[in-house]
PDB file of N, CA and C in Angstrom:
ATOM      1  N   UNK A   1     -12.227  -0.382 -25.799  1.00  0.00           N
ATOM      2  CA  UNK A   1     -12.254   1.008 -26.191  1.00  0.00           C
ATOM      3  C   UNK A   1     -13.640   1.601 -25.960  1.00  0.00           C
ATOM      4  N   UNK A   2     -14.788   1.275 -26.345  1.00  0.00           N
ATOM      5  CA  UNK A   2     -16.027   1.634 -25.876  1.00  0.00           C
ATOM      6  C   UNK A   2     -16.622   1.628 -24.603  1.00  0.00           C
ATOM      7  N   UNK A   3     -15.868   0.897 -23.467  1.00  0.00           N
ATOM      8  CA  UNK A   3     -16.444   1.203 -22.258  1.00  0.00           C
ATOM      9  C   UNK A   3     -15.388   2.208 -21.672  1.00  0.00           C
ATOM     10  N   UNK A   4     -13.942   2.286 -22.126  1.00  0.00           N
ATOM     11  CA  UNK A   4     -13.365   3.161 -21.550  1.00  0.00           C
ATOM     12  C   UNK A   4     -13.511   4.724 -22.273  1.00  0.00           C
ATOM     13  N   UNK A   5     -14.393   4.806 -23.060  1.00  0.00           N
ATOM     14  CA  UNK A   5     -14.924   6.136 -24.043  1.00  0.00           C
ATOM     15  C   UNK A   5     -16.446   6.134 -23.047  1.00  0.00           C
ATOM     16  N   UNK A   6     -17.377   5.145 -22.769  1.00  0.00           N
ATOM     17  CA  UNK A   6     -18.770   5.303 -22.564  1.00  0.00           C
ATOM     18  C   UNK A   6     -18.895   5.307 -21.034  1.00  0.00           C
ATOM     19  N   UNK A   7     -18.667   3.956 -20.380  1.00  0.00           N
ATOM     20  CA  UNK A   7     -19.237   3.000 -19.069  1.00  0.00           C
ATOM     21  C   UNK A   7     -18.714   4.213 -17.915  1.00  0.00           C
ATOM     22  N   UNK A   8     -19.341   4.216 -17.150  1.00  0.00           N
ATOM     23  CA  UNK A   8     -18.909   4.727 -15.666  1.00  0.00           C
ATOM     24  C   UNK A   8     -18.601   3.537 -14.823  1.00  0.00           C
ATOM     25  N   UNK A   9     -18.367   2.172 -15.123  1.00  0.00           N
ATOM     26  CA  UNK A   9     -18.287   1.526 -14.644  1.00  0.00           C
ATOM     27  C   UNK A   9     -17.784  -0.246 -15.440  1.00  0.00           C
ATOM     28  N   UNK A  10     -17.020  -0.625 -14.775  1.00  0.00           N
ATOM     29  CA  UNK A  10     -16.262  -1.873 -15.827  1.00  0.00           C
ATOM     30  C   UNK A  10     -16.978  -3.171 -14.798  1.00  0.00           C
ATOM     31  N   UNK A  11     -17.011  -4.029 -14.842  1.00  0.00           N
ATOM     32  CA  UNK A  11     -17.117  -5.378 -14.342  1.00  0.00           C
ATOM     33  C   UNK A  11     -16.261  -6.670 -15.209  1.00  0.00           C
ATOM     34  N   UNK A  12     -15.078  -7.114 -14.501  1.00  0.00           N
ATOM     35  CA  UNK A  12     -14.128  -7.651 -15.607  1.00  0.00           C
ATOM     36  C   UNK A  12     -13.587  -8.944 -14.675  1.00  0.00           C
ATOM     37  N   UNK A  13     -12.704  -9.612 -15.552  1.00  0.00           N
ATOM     38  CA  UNK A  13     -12.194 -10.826 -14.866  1.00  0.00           C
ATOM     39  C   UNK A  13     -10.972 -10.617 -15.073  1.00  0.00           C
ATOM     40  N   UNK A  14     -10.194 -11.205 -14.199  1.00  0.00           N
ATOM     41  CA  UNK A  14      -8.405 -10.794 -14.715  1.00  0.00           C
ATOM     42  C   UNK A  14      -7.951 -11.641 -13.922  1.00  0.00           C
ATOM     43  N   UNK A  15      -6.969 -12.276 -14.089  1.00  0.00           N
ATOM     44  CA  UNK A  15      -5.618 -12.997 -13.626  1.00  0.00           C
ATOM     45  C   UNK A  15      -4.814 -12.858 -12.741  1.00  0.00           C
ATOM     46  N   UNK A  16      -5.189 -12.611 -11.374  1.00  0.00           N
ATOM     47  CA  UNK A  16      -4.610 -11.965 -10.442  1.00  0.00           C
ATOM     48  C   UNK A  16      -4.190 -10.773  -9.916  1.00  0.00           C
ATOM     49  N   UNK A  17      -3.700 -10.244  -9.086  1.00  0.00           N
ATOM     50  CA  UNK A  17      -3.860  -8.996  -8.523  1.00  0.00           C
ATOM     51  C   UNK A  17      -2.777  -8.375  -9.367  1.00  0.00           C
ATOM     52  N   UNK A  18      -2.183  -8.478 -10.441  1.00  0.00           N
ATOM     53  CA  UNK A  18      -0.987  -7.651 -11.264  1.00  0.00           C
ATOM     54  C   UNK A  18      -1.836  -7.855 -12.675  1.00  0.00           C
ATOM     55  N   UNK A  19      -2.696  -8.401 -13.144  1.00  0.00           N
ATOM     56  CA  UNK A  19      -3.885  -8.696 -14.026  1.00  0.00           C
ATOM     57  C   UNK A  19      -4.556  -7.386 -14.135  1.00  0.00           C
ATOM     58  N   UNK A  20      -5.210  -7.233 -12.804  1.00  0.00           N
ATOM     59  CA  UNK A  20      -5.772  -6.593 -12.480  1.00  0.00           C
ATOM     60  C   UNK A  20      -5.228  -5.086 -12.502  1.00  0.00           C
ATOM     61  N   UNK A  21      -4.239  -5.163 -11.803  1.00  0.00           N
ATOM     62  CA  UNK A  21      -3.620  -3.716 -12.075  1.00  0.00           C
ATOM     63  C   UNK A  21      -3.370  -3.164 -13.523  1.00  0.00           C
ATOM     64  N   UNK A  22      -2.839  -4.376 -14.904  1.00  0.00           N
ATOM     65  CA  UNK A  22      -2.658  -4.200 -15.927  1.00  0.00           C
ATOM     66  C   UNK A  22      -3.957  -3.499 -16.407  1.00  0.00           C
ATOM     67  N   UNK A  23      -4.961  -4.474 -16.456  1.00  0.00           N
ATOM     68  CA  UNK A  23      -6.530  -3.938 -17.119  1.00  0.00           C
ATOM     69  C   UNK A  23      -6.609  -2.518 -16.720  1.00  0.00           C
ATOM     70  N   UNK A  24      -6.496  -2.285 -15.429  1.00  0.00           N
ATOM     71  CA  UNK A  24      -6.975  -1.355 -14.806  1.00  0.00           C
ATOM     72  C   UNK A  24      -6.524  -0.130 -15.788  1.00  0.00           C
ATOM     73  N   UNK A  25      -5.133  -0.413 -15.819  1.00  0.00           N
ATOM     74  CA  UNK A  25      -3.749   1.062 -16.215  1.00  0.00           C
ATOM     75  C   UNK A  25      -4.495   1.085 -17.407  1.00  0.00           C
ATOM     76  N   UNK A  26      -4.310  -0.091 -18.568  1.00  0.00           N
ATOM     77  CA  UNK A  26      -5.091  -0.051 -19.585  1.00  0.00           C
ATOM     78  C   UNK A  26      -6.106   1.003 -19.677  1.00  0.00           C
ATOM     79  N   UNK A  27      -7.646   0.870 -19.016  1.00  0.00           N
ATOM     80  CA  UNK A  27      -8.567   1.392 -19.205  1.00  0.00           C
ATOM     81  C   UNK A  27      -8.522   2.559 -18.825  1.00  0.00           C
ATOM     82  N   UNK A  28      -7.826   2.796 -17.775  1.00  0.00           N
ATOM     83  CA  UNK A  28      -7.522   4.293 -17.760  1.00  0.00           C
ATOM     84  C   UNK A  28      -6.468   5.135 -18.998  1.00  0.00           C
ATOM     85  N   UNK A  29      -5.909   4.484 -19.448  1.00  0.00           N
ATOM     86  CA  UNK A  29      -5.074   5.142 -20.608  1.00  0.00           C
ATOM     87  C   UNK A  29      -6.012   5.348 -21.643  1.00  0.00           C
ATOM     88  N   UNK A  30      -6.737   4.254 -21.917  1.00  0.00           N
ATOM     89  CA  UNK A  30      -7.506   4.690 -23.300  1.00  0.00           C
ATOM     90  C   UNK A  30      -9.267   5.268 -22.427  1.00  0.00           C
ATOM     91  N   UNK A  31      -9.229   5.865 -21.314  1.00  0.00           N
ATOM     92  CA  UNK A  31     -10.292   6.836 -21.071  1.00  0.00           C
ATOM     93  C   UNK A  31      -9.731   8.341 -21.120  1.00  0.00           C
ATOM     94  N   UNK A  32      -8.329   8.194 -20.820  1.00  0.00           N
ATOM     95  CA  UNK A  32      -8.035   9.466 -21.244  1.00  0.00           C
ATOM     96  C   UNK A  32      -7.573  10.019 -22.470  1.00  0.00           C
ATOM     97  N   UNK A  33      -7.094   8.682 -23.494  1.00  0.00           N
ATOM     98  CA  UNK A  33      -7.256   9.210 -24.949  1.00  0.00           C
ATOM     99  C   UNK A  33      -8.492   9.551 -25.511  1.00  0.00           C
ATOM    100  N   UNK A  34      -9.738   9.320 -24.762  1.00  0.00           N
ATOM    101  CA  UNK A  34     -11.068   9.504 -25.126  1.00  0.00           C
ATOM    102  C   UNK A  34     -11.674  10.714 -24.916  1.00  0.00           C
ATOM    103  N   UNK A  35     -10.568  11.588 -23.857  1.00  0.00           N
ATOM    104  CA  UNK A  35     -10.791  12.648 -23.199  1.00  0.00           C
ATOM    105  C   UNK A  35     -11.679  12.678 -22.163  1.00  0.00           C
ATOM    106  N   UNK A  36     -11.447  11.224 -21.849  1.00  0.00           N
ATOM    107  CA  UNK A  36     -12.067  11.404 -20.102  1.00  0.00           C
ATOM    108  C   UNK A  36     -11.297  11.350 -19.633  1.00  0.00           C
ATOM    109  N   UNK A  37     -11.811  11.709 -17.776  1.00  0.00           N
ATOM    110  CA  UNK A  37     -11.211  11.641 -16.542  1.00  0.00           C
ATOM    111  C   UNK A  37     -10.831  10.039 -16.592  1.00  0.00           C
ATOM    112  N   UNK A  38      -9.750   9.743 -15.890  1.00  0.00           N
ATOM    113  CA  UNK A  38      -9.864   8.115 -15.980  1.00  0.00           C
ATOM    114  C   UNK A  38     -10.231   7.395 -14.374  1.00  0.00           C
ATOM    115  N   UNK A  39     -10.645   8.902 -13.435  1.00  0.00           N
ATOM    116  CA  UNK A  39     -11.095   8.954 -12.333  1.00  0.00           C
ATOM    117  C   UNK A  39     -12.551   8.628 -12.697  1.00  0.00           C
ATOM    118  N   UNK A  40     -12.932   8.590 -13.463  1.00  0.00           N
ATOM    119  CA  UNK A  40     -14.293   8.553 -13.668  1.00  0.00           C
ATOM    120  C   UNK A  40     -14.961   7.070 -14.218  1.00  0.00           C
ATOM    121  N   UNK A  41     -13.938   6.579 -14.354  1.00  0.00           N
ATOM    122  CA  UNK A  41     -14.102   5.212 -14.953  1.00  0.00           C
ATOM    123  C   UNK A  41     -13.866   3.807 -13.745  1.00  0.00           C
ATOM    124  N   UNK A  42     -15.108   3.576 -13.415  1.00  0.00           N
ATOM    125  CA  UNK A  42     -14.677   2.696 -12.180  1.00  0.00           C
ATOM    126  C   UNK A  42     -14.313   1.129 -12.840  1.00  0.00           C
ATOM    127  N   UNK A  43     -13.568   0.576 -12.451  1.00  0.00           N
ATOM    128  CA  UNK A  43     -13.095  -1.224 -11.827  1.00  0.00           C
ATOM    129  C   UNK A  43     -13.762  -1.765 -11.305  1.00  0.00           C
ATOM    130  N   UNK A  44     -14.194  -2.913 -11.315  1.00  0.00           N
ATOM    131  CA  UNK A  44     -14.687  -4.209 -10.692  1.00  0.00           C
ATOM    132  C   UNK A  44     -14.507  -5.040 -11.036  1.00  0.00           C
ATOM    133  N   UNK A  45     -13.772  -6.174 -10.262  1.00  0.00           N
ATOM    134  CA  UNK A  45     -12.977  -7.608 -10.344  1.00  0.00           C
ATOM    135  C   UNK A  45     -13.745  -8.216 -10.557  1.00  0.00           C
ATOM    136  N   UNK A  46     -13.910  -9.599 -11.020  1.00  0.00           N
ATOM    137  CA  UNK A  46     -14.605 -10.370 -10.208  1.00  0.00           C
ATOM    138  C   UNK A  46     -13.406 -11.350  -9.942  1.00  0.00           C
ATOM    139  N   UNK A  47     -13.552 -12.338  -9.036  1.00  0.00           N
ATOM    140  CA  UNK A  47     -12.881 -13.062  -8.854  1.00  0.00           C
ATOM    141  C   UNK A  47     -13.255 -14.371  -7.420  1.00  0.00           C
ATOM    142  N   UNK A  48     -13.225 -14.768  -7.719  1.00  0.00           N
ATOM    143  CA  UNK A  48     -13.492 -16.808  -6.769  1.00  0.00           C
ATOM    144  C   UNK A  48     -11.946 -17.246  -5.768  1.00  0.00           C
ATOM    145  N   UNK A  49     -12.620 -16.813  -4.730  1.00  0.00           N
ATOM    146  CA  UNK A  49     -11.363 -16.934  -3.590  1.00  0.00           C
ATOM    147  C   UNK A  49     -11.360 -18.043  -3.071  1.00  0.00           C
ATOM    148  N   UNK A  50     -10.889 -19.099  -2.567  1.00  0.00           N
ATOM    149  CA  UNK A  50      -9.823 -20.340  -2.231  1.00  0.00           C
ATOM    150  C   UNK A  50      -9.673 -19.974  -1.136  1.00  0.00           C
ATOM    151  N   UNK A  51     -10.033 -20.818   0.193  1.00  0.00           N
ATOM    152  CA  UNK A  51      -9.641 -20.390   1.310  1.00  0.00           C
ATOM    153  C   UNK A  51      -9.555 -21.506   1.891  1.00  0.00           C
ATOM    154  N   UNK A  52      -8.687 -21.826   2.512  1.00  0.00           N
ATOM    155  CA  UNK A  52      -8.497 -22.884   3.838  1.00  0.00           C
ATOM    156  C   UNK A  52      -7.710 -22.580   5.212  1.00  0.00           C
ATOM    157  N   UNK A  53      -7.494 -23.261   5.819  1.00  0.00           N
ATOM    158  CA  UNK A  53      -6.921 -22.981   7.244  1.00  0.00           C
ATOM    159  C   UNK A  53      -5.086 -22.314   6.937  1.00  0.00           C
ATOM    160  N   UNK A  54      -4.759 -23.096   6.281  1.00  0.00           N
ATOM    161  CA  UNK A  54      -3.558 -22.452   5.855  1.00  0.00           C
ATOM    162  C   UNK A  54      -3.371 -22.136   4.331  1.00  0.00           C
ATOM    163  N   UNK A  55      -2.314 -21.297   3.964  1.00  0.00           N
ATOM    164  CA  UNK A  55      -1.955 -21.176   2.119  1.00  0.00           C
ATOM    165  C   UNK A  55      -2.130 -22.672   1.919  1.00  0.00           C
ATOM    166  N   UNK A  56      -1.569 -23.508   2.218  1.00  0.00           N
ATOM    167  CA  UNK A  56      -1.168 -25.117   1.999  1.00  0.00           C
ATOM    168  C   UNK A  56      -2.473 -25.947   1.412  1.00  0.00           C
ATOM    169  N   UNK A  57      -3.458 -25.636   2.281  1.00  0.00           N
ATOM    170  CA  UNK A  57      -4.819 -26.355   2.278  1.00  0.00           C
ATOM    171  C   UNK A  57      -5.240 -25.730   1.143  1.00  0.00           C
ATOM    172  N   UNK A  58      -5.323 -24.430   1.026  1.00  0.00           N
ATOM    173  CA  UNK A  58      -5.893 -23.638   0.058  1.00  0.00           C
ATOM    174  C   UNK A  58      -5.512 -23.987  -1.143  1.00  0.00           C
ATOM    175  N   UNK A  59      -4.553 -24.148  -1.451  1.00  0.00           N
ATOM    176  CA  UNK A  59      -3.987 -24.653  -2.777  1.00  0.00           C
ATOM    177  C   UNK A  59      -4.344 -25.885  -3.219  1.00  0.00           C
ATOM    178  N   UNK A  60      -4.132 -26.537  -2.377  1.00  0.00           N
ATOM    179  CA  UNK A  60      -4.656 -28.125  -2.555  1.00  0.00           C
ATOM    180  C   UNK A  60      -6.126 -28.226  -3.032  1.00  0.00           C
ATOM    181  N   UNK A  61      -6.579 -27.004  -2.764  1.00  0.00           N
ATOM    182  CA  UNK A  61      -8.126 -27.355  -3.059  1.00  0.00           C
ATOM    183  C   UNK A  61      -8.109 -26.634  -4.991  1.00  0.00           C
ATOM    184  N   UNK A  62      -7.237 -26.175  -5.036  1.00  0.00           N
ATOM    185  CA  UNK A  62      -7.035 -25.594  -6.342  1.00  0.00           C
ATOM    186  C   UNK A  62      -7.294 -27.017  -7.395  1.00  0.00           C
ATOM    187  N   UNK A  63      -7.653 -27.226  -8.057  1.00  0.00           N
ATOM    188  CA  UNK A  63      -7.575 -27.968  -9.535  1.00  0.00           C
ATOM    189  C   UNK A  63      -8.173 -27.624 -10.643  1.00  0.00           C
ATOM    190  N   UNK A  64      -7.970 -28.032 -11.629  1.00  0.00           N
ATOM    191  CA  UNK A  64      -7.625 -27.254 -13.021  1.00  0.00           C
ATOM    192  C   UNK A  64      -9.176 -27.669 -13.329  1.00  0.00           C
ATOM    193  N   UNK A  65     -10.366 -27.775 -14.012  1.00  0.00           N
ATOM    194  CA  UNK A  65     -11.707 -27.833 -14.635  1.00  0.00           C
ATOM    195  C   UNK A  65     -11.288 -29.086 -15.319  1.00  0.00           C
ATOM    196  N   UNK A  66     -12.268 -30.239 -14.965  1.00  0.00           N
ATOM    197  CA  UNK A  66     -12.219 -31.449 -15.566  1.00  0.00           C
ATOM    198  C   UNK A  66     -13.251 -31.424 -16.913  1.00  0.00           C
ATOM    199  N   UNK A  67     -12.923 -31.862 -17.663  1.00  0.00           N
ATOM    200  CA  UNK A  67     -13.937 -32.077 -19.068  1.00  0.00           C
ATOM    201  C   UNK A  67     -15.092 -31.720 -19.286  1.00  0.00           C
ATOM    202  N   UNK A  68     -15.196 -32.971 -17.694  1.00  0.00           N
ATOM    203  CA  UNK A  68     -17.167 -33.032 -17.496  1.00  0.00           C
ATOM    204  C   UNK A  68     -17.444 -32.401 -16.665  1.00  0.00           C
ATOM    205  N   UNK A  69     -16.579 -30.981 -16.353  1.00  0.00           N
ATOM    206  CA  UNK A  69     -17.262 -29.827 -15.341  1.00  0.00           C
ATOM    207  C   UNK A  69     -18.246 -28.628 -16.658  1.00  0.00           C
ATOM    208  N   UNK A  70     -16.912 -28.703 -17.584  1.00  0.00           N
ATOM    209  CA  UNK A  70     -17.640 -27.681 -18.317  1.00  0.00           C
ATOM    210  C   UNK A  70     -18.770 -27.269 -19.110  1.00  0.00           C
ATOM    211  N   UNK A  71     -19.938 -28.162 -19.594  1.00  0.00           N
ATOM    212  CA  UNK A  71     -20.876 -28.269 -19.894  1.00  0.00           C
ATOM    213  C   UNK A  71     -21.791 -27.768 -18.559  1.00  0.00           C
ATOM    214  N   UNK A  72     -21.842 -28.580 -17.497  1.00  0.00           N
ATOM    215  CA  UNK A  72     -22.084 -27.849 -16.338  1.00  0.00           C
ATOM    216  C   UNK A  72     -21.727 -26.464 -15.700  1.00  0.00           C
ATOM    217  N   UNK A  73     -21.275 -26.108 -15.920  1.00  0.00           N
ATOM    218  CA  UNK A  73     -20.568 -24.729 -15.662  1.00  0.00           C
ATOM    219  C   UNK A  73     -21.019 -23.550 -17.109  1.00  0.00           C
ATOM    220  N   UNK A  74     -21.243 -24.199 -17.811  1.00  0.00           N
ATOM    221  CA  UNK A  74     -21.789 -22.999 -18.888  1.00  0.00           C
ATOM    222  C   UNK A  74     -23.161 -23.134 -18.716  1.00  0.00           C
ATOM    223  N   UNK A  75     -23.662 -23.875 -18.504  1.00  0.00           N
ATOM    224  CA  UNK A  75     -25.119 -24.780 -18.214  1.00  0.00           C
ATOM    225  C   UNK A  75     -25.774 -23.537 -17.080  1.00  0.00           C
ATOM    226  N   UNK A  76     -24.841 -23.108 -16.071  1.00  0.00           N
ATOM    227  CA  UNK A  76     -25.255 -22.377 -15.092  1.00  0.00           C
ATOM    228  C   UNK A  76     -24.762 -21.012 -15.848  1.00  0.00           C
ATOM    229  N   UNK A  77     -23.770 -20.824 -15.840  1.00  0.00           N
ATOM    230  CA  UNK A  77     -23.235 -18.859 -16.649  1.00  0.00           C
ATOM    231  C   UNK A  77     -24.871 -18.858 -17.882  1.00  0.00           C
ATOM    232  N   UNK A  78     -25.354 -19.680 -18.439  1.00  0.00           N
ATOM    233  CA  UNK A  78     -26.429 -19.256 -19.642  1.00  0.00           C
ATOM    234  C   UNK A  78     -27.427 -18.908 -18.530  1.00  0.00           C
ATOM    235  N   UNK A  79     -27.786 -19.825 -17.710  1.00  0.00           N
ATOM    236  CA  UNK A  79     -29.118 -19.194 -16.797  1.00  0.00           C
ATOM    237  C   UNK A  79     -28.766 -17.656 -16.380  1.00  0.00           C
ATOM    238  N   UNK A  80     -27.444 -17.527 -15.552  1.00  0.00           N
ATOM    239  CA  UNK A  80     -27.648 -15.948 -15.379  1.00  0.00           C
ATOM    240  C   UNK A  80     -27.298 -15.121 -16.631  1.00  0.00           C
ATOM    241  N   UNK A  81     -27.212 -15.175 -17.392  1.00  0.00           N
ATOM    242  CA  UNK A  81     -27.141 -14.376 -19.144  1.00  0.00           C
ATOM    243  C   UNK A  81     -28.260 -14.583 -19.616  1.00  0.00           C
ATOM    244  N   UNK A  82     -29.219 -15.285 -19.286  1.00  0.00           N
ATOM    245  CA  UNK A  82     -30.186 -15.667 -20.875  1.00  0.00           C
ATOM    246  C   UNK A  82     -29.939 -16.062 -22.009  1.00  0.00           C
ATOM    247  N   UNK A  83     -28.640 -16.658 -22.102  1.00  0.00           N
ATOM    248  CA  UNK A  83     -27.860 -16.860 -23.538  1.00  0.00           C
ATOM    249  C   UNK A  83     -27.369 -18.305 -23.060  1.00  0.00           C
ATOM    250  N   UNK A  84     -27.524 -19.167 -24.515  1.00  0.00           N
ATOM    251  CA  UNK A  84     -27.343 -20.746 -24.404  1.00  0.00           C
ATOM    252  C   UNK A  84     -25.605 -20.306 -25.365  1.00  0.00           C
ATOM    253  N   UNK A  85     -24.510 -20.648 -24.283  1.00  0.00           N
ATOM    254  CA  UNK A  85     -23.494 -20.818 -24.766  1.00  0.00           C
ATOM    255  C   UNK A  85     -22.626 -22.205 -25.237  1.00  0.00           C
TER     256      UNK A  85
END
């Protein structure tokens, strides 16, 4: 509710390209209960693309975060935040 009342701009994570569309509709609904434009309220995904020679390969490279990734992986998100999560 406060960035779709304040931000000219969102930076968000979402769940695929119908994720994405959801958030999106979202933030525009409650920028215009705020009495903004909801033209005025920009989107930005982020999102980590998977690519290989075919869909096939690509997927295969898909796997779920092992245990001992995640300490490592917050280890790096705190350096770019400044915040020990």
């Amino acid at each position: 509710a406060f960035a779709a009342k304040h931000a000219d701009a969102i930076i968000a994570w979402a769940t695929g390209v119908e994720g994405m569309k959801e958030y999106r509709a979202d933030i525009r609904k409650q920028a215009a209960a705020a009495g903004r434009d909801p033209d005025d309220v920009k989107g930005m995904f982020l999102f980590s693309p998977i690519l290989g020679e075919t869909e096939a390969e690509a997927r295969a490279k898909i796997k779920p975060m092992s245990e001992e990734e995640i300490p490592a992986r917050l280890k790096a998100l705190s350096s770019n935040f400044y915040a020990d999560f």
